[in-house]
C-alpha atoms as a PDB file:
ATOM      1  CA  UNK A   1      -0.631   0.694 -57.788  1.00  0.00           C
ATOM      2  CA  UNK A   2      -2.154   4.106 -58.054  1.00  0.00           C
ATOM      3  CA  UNK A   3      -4.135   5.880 -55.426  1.00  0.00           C
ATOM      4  CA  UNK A   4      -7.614   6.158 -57.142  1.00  0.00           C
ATOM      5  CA  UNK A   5      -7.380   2.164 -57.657  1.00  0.00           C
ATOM      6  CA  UNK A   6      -6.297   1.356 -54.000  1.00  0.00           C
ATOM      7  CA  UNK A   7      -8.974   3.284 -52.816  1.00  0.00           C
ATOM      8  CA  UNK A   8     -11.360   1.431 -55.701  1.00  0.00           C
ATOM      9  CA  UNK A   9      -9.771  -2.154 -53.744  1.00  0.00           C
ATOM     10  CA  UNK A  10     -10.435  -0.934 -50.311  1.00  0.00           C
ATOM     11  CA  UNK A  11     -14.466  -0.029 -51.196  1.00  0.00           C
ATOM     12  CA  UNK A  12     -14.884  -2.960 -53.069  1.00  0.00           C
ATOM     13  CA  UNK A  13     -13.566  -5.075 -50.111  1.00  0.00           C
ATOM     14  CA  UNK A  14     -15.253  -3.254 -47.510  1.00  0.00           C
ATOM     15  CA  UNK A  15     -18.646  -4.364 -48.922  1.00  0.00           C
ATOM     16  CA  UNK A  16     -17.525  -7.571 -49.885  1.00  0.00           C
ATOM     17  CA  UNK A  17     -16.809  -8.440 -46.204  1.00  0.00           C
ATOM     18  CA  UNK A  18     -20.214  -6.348 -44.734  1.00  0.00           C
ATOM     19  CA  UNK A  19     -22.082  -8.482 -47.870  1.00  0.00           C
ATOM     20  CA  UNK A  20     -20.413 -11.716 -46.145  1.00  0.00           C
ATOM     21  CA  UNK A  21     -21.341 -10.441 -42.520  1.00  0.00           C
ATOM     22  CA  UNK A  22     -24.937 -10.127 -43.387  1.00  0.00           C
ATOM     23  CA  UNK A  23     -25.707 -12.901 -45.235  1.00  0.00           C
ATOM     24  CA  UNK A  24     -25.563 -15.677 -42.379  1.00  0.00           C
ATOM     25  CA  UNK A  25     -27.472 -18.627 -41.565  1.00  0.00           C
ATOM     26  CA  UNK A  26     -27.659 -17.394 -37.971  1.00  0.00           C
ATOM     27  CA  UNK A  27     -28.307 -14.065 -38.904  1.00  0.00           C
ATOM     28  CA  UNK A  28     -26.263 -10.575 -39.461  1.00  0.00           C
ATOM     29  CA  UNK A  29     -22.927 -10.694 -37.972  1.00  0.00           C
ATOM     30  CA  UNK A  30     -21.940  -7.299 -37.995  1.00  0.00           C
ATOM     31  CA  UNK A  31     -21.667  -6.434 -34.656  1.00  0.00           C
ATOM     32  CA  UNK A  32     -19.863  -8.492 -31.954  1.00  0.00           C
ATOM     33  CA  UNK A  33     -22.487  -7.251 -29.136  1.00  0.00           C
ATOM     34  CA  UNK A  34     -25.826  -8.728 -29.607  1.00  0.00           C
ATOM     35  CA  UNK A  35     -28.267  -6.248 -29.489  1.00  0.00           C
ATOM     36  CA  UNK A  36     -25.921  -3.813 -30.627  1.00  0.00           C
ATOM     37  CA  UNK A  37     -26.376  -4.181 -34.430  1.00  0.00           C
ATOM     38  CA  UNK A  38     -24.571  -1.393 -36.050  1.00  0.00           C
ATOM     39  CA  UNK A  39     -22.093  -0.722 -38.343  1.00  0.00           C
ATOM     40  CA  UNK A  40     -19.532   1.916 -40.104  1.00  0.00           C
ATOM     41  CA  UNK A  41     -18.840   1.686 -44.152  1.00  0.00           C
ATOM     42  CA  UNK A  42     -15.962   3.868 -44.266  1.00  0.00           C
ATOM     43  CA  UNK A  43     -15.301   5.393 -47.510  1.00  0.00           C
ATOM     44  CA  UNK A  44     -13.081   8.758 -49.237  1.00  0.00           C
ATOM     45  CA  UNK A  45     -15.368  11.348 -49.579  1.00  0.00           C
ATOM     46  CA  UNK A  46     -13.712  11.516 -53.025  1.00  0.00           C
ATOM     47  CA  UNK A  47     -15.394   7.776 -53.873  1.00  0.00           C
ATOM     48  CA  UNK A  48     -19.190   9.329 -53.333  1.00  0.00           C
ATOM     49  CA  UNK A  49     -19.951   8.399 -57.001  1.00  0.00           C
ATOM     50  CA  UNK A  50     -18.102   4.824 -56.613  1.00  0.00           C
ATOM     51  CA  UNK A  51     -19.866   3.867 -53.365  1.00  0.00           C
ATOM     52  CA  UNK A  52     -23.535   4.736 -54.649  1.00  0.00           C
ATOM     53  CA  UNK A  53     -22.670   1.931 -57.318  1.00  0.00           C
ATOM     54  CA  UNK A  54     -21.617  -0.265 -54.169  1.00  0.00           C
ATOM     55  CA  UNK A  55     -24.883   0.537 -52.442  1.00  0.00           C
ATOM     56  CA  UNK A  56     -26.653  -0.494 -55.723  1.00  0.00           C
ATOM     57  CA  UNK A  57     -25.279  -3.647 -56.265  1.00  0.00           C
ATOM     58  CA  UNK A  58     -25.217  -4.982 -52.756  1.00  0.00           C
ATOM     59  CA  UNK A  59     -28.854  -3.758 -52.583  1.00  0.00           C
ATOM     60  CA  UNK A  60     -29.567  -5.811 -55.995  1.00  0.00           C
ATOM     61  CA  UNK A  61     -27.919  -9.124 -53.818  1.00  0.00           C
ATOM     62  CA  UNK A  62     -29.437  -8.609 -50.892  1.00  0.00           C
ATOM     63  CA  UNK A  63     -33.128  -8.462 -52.117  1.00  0.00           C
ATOM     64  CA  UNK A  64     -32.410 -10.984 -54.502  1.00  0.00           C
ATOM     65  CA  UNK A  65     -31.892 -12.819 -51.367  1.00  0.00           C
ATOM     66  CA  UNK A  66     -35.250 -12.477 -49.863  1.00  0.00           C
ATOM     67  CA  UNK A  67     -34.129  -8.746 -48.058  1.00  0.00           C
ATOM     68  CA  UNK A  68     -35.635  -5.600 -47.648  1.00  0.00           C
ATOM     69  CA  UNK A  69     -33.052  -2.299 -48.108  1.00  0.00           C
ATOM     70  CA  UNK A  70     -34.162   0.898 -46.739  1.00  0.00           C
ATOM     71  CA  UNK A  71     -32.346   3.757 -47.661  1.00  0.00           C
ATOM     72  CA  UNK A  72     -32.168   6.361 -45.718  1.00  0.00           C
ATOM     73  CA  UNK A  73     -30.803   9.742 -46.897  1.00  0.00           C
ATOM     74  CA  UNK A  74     -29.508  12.287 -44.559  1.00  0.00           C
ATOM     75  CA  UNK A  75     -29.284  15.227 -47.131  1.00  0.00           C
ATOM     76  CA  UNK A  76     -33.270  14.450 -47.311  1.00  0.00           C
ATOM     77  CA  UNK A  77     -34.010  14.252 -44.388  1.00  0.00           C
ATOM     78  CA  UNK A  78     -32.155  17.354 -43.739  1.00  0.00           C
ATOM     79  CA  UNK A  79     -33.957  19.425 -46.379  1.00  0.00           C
ATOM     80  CA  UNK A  80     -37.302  18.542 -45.137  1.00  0.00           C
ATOM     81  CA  UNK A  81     -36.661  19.654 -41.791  1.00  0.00           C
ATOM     82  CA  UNK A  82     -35.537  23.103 -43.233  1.00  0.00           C
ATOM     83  CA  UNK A  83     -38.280  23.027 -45.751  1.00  0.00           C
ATOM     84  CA  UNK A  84     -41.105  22.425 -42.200  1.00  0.00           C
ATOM     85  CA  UNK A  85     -39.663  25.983 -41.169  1.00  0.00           C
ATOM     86  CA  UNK A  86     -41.390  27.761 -43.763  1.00  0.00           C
ATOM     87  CA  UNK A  87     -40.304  30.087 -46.734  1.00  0.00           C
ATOM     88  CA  UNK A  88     -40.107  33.209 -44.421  1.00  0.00           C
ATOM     89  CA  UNK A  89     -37.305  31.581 -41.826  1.00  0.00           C
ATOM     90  CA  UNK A  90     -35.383  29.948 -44.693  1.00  0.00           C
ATOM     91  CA  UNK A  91     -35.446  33.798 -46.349  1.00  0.00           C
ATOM     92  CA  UNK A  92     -34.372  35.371 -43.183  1.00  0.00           C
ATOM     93  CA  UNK A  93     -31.472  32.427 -42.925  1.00  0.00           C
ATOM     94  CA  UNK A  94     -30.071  33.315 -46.007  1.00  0.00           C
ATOM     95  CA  UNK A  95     -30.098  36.870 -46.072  1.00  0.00           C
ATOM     96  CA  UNK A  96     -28.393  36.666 -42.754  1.00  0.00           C
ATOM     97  CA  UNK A  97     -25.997  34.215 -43.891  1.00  0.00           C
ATOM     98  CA  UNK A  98     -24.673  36.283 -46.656  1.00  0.00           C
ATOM     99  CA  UNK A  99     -24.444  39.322 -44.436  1.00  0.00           C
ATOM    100  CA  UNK A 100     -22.209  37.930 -42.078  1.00  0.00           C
ATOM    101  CA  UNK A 101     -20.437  35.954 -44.342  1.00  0.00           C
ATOM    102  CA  UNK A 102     -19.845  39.451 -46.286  1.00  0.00           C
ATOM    103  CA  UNK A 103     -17.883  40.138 -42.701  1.00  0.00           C
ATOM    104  CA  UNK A 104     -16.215  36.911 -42.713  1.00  0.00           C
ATOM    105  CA  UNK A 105     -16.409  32.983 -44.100  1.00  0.00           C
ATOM    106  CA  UNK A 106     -15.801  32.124 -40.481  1.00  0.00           C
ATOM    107  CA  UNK A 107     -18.752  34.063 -38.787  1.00  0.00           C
ATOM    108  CA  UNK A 108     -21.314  32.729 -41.848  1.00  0.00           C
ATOM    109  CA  UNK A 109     -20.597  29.575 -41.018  1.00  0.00           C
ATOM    110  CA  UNK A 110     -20.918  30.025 -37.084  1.00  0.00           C
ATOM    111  CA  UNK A 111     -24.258  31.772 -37.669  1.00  0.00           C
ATOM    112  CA  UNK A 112     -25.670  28.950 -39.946  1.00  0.00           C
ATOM    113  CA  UNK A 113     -24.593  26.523 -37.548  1.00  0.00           C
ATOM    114  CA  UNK A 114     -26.795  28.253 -34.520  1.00  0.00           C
ATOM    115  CA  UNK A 115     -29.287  27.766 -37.040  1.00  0.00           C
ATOM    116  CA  UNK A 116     -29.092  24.507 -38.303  1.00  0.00           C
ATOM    117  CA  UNK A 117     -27.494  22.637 -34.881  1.00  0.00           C
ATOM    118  CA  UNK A 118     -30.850  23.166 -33.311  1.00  0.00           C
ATOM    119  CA  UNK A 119     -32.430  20.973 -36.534  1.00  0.00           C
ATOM    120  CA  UNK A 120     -29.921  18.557 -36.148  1.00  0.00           C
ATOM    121  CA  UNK A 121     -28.685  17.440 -33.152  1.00  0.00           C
ATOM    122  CA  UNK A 122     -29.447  15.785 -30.355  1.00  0.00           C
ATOM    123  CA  UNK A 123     -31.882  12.574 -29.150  1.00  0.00           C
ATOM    124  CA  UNK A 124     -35.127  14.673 -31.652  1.00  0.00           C
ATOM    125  CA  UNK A 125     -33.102  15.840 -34.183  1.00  0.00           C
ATOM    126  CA  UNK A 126     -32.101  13.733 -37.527  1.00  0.00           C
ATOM    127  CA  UNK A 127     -31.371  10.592 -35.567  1.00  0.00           C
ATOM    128  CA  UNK A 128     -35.496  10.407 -34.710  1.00  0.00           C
ATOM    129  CA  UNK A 129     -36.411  10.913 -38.636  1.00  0.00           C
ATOM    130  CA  UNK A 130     -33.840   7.797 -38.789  1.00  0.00           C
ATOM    131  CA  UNK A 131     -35.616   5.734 -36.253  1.00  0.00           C
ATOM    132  CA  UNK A 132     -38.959   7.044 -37.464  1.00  0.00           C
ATOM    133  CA  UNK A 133     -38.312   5.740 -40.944  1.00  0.00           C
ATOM    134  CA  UNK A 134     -37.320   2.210 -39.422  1.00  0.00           C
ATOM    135  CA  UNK A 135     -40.010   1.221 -37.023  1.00  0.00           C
ATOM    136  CA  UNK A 136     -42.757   3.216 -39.500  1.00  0.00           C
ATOM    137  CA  UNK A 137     -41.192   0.022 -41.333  1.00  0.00           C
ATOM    138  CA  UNK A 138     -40.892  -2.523 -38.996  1.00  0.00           C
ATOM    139  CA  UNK A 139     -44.773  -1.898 -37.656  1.00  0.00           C
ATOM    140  CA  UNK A 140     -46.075  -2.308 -40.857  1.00  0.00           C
ATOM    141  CA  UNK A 141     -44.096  -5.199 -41.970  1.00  0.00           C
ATOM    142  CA  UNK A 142     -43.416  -7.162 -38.705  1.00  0.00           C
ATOM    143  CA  UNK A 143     -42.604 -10.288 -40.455  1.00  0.00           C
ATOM    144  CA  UNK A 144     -39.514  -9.097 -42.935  1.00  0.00           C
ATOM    145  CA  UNK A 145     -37.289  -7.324 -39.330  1.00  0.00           C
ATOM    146  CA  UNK A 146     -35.308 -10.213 -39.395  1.00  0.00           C
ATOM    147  CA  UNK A 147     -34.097  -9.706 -43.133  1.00  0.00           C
ATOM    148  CA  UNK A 148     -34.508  -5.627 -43.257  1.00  0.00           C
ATOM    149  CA  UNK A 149     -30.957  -3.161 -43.561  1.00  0.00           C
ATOM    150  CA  UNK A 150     -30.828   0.090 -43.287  1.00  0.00           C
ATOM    151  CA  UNK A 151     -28.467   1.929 -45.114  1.00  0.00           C
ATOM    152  CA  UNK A 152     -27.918   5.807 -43.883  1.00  0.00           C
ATOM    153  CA  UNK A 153     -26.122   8.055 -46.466  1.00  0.00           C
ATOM    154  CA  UNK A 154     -25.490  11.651 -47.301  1.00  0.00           C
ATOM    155  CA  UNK A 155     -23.818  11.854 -44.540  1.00  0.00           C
ATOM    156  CA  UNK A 156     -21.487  14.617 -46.134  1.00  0.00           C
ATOM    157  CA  UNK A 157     -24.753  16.709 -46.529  1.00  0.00           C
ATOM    158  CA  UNK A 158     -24.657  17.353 -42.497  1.00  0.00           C
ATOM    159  CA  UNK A 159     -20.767  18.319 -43.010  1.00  0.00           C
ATOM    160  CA  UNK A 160     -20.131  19.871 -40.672  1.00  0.00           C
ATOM    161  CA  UNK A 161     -22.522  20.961 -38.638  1.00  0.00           C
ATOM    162  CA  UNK A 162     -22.865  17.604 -37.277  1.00  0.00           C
ATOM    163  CA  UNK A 163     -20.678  14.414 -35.676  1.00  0.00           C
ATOM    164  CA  UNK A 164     -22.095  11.029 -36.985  1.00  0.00           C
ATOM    165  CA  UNK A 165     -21.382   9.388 -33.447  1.00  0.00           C
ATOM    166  CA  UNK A 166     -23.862  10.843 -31.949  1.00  0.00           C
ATOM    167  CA  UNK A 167     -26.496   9.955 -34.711  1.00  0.00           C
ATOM    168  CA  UNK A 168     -25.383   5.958 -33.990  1.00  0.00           C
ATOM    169  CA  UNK A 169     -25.699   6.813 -30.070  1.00  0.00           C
ATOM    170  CA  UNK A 170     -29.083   8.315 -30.574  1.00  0.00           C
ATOM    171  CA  UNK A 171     -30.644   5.728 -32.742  1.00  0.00           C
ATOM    172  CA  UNK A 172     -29.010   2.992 -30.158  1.00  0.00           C
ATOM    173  CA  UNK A 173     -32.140   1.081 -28.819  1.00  0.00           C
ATOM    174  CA  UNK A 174     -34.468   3.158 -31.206  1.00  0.00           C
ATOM    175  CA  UNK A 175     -34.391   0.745 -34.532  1.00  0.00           C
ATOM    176  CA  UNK A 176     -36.029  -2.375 -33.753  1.00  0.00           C
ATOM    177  CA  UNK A 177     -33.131  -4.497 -33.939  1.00  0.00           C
ATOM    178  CA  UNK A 178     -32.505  -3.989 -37.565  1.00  0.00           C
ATOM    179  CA  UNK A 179     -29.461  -4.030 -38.472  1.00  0.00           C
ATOM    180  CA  UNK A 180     -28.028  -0.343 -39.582  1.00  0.00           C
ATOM    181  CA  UNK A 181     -24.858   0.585 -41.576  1.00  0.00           C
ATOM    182  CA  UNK A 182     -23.938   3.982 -41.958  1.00  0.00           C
ATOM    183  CA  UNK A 183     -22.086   5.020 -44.836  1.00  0.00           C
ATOM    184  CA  UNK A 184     -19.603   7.209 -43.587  1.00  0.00           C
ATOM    185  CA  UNK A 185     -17.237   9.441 -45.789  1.00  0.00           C
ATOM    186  CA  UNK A 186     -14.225  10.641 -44.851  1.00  0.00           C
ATOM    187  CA  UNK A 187     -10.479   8.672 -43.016  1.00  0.00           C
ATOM    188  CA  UNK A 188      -9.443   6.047 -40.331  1.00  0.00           C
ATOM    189  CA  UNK A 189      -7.235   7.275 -37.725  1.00  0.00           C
ATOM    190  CA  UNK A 190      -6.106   4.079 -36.004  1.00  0.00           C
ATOM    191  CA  UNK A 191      -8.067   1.347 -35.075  1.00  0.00           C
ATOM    192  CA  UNK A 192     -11.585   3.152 -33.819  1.00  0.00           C
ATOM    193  CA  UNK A 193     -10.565   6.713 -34.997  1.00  0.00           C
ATOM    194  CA  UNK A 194     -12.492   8.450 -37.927  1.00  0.00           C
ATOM    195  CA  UNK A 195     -11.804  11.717 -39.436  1.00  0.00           C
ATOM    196  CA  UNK A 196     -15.223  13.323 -41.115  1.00  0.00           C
ATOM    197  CA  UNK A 197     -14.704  14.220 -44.481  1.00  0.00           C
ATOM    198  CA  UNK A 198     -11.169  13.559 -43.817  1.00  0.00           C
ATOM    199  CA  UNK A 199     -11.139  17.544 -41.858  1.00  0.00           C
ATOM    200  CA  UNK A 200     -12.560  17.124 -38.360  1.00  0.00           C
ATOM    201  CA  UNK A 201     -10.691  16.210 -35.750  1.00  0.00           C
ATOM    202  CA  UNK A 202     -10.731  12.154 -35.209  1.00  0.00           C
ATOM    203  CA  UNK A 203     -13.072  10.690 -33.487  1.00  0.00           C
ATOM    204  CA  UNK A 204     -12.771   7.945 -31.191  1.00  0.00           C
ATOM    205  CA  UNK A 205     -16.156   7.954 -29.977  1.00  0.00           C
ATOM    206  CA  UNK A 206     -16.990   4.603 -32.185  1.00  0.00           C
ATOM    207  CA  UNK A 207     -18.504   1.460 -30.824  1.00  0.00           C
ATOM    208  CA  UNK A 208     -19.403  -0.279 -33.901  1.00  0.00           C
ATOM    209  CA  UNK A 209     -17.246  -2.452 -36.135  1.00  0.00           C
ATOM    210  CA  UNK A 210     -15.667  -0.086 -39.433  1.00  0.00           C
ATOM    211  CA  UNK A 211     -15.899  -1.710 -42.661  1.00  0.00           C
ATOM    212  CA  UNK A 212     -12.857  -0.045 -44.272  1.00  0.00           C
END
């Protein structure tokens, strides 16, 4: 069997069992710990075209099952918080960017991470446009929480100025008790290990189940 069709096998199954684990008579399964309802969809950065056909389809099930699917973009909600600094600071970025970068690869990307780390991280960085976009949701529609996902993706857009378990330990206790998967790209180390992008170091720091 060839690579590009085990990897095809692994993404099909991983949303075939998350499909399985969400569609309960008792309610989502896809977390052990009650109130802990979070999950990781693991998949090769390579696959970004193959999983957004996934997302589509198990989004076409679920609200054919009575669901609501919010899909939450991370490259989006990245942009907009550059964007809400203004034309002059993104100018400034940029030119200083390609001046240091001129010196080195190395120190452009160290300066553009001062820059951007400060948009990004941390308990009112991305994780609160997350958790904004959820319980805007859940206010307004206080009857459908029980049958609402959210699906977080782009993640590669925050590569890698950002580590996606701290996003899921900043949104803990901030979403209403909908259930959240975050499509993550990038490799399993182990059993609770996960490479980003398949480049940083693994990362241990993982409480919720991997779909993989």
């Amino acid at each position: 069997m060839s690579p590009s069709l085990f990897e095809q096998s692994c993404l099909e199954g991983a949303f075939a069992a998350l499909r399985h684990d969400l569609i309960c008579e008792d309610g989502p399964r896809i977390s052990t710990m009650r109130n802990y309802r979070f999950a990781i969809l693991r998949y090769a950065p390579a696959d970004e075209f193959k999983l957004r056909g996934e997302v589509r389809r198990l989004s076409t099930d679920l609200i054919a099952n009575g669901w609501v699917v919010l899909s939450i973009s991370l490259q989006r909600l990245l942009f907009d918080r550059v964007r809400a600094q203004g034309g002059d600071w993104i100018e400034r970025v940029i030119e200083r960017e390609r001046s240091t970068a001129g010196q080195s690869r190395e120190r452009g990307l160290a300066y553009l991470k001062t820059k951007l780390a400060p948009l990004i991280e941390g308990p009112t960085g991305i994780s609160a446009d997350c958790s904004k976009v959820i319980l805007d949701f859940t206010a307004a529609n206080p009857d459908r929480t029980e049958r609402t996902l959210a699906l977080i993706g782009r993640a590669g857009a925050l590569y890698p100025f950002f580590r996606s378990s701290a996003l899921l330990r900043h949104l803990d206790g901030k979403t209403g008790n909908v259930p959240v998967v975050l499509l993550y790209p990038g490799n399993r180390v182990g059993q609770t290990g996960l490479s980003f992008m398949g480049q940083i170091n693994a990362d241990n720091d993982y409480r919720p189940r991997i779909y993989a």
